[in-house]
C-alpha atoms as a PDB file:
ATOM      1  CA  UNK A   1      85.296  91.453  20.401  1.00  0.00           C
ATOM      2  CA  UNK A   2      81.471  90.534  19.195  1.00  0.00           C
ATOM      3  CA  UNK A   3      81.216  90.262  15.114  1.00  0.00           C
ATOM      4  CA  UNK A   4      79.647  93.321  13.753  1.00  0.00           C
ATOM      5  CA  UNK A   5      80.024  95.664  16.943  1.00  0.00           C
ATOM      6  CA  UNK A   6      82.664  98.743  16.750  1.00  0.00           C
ATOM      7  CA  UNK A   7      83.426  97.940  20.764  1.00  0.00           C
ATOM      8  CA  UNK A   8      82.854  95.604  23.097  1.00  0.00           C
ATOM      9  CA  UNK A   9      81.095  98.201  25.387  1.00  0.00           C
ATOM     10  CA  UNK A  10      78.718  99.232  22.550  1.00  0.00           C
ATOM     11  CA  UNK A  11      77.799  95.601  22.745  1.00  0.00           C
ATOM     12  CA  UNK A  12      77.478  95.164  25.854  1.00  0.00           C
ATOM     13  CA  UNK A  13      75.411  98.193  26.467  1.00  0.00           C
ATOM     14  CA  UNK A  14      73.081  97.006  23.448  1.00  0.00           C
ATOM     15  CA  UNK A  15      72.670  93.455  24.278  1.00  0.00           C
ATOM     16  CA  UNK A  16      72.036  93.478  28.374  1.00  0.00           C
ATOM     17  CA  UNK A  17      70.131  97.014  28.909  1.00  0.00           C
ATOM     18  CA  UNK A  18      69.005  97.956  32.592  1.00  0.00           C
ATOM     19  CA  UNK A  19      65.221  97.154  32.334  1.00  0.00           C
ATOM     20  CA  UNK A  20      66.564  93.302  30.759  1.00  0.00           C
ATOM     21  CA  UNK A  21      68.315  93.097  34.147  1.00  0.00           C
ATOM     22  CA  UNK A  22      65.145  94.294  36.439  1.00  0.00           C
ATOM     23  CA  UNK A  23      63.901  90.987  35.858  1.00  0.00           C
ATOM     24  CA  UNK A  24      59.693  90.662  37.130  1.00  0.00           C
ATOM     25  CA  UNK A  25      60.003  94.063  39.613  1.00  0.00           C
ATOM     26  CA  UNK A  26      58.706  96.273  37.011  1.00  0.00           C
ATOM     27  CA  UNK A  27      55.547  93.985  35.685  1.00  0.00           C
ATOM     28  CA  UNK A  28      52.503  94.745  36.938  1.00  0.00           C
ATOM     29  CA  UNK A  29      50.604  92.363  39.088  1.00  0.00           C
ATOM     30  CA  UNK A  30      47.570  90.822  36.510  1.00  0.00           C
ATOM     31  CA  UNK A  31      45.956  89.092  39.427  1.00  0.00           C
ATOM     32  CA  UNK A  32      42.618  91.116  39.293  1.00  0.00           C
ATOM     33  CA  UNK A  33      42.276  90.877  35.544  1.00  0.00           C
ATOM     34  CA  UNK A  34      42.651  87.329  35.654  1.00  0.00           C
ATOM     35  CA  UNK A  35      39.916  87.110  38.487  1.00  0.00           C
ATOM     36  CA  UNK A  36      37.611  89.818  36.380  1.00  0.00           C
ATOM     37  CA  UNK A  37      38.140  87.195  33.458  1.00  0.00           C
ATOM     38  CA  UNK A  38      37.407  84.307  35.034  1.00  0.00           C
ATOM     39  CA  UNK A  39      40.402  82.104  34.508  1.00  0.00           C
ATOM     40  CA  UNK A  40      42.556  82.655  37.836  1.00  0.00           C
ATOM     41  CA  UNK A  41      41.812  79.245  38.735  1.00  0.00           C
ATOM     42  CA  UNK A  42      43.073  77.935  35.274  1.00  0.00           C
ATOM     43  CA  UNK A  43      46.343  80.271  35.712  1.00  0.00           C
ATOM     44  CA  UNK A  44      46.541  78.795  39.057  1.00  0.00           C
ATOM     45  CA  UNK A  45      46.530  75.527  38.019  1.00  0.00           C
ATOM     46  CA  UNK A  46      49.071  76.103  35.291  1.00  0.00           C
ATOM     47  CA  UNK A  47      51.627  78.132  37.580  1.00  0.00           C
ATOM     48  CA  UNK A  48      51.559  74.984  40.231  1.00  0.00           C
ATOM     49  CA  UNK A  49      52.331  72.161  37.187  1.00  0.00           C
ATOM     50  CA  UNK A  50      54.745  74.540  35.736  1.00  0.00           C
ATOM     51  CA  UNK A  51      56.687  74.897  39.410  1.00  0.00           C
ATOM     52  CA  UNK A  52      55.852  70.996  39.514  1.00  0.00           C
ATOM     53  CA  UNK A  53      58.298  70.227  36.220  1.00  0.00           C
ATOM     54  CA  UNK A  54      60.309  72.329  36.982  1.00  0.00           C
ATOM     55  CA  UNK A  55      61.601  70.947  39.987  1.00  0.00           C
ATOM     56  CA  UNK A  56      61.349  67.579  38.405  1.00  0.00           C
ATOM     57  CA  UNK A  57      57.919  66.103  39.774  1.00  0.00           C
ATOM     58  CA  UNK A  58      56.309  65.931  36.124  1.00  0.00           C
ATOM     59  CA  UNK A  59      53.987  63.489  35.620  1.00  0.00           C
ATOM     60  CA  UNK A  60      52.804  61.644  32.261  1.00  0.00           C
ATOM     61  CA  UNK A  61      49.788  62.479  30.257  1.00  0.00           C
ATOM     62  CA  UNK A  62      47.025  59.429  30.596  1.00  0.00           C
ATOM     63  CA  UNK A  63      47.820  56.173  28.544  1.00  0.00           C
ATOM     64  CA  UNK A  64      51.818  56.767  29.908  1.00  0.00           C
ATOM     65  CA  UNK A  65      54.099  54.481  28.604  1.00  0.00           C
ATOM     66  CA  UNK A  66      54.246  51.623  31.221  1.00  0.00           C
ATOM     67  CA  UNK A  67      54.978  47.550  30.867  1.00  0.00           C
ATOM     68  CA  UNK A  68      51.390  47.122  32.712  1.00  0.00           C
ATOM     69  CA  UNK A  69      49.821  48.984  29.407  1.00  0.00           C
ATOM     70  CA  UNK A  70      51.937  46.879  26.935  1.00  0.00           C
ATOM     71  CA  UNK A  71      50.787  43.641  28.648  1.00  0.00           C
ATOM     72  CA  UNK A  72      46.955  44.327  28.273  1.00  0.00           C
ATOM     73  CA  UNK A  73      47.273  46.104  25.107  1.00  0.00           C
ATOM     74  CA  UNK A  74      48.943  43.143  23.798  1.00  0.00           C
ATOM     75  CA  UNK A  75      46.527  40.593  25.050  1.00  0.00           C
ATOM     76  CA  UNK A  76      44.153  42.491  22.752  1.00  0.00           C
ATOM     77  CA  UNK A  77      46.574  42.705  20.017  1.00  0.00           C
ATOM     78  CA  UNK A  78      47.102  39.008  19.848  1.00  0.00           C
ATOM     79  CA  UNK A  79      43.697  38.737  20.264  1.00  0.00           C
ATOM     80  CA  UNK A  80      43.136  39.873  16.311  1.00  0.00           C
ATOM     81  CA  UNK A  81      46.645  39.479  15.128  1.00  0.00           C
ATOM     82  CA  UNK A  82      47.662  35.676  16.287  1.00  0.00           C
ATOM     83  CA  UNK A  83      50.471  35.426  13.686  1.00  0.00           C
ATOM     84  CA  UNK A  84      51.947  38.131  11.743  1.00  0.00           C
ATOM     85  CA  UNK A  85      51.117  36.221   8.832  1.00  0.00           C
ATOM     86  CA  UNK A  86      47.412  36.818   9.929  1.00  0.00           C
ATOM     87  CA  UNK A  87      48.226  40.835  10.859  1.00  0.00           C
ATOM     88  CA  UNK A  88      50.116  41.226   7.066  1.00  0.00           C
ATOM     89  CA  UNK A  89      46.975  39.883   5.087  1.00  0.00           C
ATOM     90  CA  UNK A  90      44.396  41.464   6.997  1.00  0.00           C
ATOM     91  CA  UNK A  91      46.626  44.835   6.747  1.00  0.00           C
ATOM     92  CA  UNK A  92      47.051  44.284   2.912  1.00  0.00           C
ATOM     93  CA  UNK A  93      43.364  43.001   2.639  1.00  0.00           C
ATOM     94  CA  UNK A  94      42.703  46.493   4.359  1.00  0.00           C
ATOM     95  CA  UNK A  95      45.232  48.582   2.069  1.00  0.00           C
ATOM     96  CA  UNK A  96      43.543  47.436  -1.326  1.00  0.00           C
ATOM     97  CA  UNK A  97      40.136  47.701   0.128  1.00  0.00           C
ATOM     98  CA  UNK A  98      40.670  51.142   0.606  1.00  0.00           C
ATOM     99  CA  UNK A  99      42.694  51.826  -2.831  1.00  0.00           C
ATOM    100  CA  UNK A 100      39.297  50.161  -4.528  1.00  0.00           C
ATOM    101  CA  UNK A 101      37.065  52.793  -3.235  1.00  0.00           C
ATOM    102  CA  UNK A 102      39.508  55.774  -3.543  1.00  0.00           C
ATOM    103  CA  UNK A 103      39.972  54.822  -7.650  1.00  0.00           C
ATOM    104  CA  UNK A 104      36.045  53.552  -7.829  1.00  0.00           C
END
């Protein structure tokens, strides 16, 4: 038996009703609005990427995570930062530059 119901049937009548079951038969098709509005193209687009995930062809927003990006981004890194002894002092340089002109 489900906590705070007097019967299983009451439960099961009040948790799953008939119009829960229906499922997208009773909605009314929004297509025209969406054309009147002007933003059938953006539904559109979103129905097709949604359908996309969900059958597992997702793809990752720009800047994904990839080795390629880590190479070049650390060719540029170690560009400024040689050492870590070079990235700690300009980091700390930067911290109490920026705790000067917050106290004056």
């Amino acid at each position: 038996m489900l906590e705070g119901f007097a019967t299983e049937q009451i439960a099961r009548e009040r948790l799953v009703s008939p119009e829960s079951i229906q499922g997208a038969e009773g909605l009314p098709d929004l297509t025209s609005r969406l054309q009147e509005y002007g933003v059938y193209g953006e539904y559109v687009e979103y129905r097709d990427g949604y359908m996309r995930w969900r059958q597992g062809n997702a793809k990752g927003a720009k800047g994904e995570n990839t080795a390629d990006d880590h190479e070049k981004r650390s060719a540029q890194f170690q560009h400024w930062y040689p050492t870590v002894k070079t990235f700690n002092f300009r980091r700390t340089i930067a911290f109490w530059g920026a705790v000067t002109c917050a106290e004056g």
